[in-house]
C-alpha atoms as a PDB file:
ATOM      1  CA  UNK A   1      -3.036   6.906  11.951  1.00  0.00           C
ATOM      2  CA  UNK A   2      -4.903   3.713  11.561  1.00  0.00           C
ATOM      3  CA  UNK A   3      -7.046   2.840  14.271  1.00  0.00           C
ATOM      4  CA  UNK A   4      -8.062  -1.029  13.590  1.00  0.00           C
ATOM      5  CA  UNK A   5      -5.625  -3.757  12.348  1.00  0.00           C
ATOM      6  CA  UNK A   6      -7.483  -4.041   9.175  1.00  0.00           C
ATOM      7  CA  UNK A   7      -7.340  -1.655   5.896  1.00  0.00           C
ATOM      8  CA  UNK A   8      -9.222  -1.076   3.168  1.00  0.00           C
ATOM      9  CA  UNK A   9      -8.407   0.166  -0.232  1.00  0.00           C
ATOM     10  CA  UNK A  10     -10.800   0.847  -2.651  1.00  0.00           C
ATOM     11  CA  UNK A  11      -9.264   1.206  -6.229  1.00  0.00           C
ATOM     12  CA  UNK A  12      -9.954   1.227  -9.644  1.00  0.00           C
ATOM     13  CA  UNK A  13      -6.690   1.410 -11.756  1.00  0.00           C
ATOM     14  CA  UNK A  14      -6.827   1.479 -15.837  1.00  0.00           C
ATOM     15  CA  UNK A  15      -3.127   1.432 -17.438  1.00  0.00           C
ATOM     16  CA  UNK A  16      -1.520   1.576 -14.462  1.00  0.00           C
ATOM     17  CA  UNK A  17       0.082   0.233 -11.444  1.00  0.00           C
ATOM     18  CA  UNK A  18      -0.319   0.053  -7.344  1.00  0.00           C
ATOM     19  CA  UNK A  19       2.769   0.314  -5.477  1.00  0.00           C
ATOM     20  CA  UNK A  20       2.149  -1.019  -1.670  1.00  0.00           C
ATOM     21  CA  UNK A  21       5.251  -0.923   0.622  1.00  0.00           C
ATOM     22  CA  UNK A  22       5.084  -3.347   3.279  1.00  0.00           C
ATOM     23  CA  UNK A  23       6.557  -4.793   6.441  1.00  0.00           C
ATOM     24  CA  UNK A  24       6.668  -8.214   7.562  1.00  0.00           C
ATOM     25  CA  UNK A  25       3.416  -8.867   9.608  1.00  0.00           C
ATOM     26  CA  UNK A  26       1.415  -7.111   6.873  1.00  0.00           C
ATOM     27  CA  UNK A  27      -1.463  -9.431   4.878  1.00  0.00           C
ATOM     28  CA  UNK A  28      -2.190  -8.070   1.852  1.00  0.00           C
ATOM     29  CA  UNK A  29      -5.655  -9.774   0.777  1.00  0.00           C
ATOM     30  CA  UNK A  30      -6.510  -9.560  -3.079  1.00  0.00           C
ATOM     31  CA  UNK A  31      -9.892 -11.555  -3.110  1.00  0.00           C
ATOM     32  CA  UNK A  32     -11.774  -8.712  -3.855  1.00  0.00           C
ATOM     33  CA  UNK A  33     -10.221  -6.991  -6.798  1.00  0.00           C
ATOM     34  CA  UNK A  34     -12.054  -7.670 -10.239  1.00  0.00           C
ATOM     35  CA  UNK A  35      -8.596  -8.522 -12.323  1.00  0.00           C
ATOM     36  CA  UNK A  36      -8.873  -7.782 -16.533  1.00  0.00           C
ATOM     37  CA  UNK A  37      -5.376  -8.530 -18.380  1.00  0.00           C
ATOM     38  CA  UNK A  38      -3.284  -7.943 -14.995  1.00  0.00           C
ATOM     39  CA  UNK A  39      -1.038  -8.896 -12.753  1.00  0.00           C
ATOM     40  CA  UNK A  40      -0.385  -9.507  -8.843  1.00  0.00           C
ATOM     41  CA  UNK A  41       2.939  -9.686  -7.959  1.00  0.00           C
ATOM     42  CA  UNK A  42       2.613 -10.208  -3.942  1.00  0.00           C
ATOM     43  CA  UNK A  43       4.695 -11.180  -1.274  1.00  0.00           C
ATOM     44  CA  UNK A  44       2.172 -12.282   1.191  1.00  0.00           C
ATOM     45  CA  UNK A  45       0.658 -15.463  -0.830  1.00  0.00           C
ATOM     46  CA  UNK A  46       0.397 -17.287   2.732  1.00  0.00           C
ATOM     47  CA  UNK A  47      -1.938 -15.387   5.724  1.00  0.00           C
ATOM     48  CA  UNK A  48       0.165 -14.720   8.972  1.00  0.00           C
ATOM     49  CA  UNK A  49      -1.103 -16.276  11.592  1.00  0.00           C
ATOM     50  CA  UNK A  50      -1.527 -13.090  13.494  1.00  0.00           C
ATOM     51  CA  UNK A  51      -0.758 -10.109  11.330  1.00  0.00           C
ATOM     52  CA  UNK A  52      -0.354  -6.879  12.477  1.00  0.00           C
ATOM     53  CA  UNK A  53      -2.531  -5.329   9.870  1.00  0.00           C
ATOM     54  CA  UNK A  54      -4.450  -6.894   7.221  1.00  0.00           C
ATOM     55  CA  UNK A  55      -4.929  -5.095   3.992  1.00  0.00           C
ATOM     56  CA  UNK A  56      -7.960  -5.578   1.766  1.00  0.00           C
ATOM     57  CA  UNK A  57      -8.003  -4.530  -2.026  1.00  0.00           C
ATOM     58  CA  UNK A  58     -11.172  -4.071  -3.448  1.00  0.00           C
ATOM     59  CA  UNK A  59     -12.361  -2.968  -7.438  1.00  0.00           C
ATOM     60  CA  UNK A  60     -11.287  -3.084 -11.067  1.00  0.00           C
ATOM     61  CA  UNK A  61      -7.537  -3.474 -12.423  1.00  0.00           C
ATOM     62  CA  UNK A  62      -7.468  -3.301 -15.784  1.00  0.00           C
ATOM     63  CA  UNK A  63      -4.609  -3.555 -17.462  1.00  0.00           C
ATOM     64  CA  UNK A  64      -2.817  -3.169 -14.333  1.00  0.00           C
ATOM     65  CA  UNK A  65      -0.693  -4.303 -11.779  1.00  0.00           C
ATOM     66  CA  UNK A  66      -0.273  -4.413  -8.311  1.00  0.00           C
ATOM     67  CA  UNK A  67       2.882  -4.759  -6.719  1.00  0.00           C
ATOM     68  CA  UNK A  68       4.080  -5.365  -3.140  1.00  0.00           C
ATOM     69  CA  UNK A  69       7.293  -4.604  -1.985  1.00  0.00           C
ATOM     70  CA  UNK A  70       8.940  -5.718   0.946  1.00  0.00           C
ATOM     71  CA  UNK A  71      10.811  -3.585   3.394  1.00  0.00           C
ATOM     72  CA  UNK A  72      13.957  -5.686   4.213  1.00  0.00           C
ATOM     73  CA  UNK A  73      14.331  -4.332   7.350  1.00  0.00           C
ATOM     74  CA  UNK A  74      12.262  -6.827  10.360  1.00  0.00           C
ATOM     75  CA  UNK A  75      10.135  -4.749  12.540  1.00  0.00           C
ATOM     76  CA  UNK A  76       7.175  -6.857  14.363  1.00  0.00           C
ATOM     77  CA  UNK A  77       4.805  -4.636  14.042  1.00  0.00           C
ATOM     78  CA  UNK A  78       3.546  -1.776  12.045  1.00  0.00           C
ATOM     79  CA  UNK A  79       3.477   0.605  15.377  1.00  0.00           C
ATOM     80  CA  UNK A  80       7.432  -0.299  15.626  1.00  0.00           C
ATOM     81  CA  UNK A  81       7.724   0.196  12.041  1.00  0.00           C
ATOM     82  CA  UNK A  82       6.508   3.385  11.663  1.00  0.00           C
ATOM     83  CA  UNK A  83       7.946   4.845  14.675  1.00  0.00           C
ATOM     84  CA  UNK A  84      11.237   3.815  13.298  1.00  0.00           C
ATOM     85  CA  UNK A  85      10.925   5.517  10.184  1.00  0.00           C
ATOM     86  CA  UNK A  86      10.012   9.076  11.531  1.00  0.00           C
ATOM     87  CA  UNK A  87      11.296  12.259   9.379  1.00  0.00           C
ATOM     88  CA  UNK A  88      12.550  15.118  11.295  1.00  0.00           C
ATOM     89  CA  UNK A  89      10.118  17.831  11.535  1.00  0.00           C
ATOM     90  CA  UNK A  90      10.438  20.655   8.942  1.00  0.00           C
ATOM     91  CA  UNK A  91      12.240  18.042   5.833  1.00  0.00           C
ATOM     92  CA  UNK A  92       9.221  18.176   4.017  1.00  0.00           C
ATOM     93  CA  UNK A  93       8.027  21.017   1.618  1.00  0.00           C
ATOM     94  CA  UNK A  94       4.221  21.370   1.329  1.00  0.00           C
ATOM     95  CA  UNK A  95       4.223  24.460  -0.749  1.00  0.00           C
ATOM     96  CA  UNK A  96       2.079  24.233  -4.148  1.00  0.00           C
ATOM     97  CA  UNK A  97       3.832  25.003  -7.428  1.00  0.00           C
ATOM     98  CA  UNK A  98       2.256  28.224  -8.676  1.00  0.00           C
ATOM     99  CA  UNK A  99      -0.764  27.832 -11.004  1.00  0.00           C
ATOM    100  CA  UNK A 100      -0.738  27.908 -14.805  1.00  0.00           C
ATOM    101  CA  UNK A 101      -2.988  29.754 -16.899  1.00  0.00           C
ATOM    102  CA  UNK A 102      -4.390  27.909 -19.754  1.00  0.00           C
ATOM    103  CA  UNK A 103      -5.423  29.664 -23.332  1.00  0.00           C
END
């Protein structure tokens, strides 16, 4: 659960790429990532002017991308959002695969 309307990620992605899944009312702000060779391909170029949460990126892409993508469905909020998207209880399967023994 988040508790404030802001969020902060801390990453540092090499050869790779972040996938963020978004609703409308969600500010994704890039202005502290440290960009090498990459891209941003964002949705949210333009602040709200009162976003339900506000996302901060912070460190190091290199080589890298970050990519939003936009839920198409137009829930105000991320507290309407997310209590419209509930799984039943019991879908998910949290058991570990068994472990392998090396050498």
């Amino acid at each position: 659960m988040i508790a404030s309307n802001v969020l902060r990620i801390d990453a540092d992605v090499v050869h790779g790429k972040l996938l963020i899944v978004s609703a409308p009312g969600i500010v994704i702000d890039t202005d502290g990532l440290t960009l090498t060779y990459s891209k941003l391909k964002l949705h949210t170029k333009r602040a709200a002017a009162d976003p339900c949460l506000h996302t901060e990126l912070l460190g190091t892409l290199i080589h890298a991308k970050v990519i939003e993508h936009r839920r198409d469905a137009s829930p105000r909020c991320l507290e309407q959002f997310a209590s419209s998207h509930t799984a039943p209880v019991g879908t998910f399967d949290t058991s570990m695969p068994p472990a392998v023994k090396m050498g």
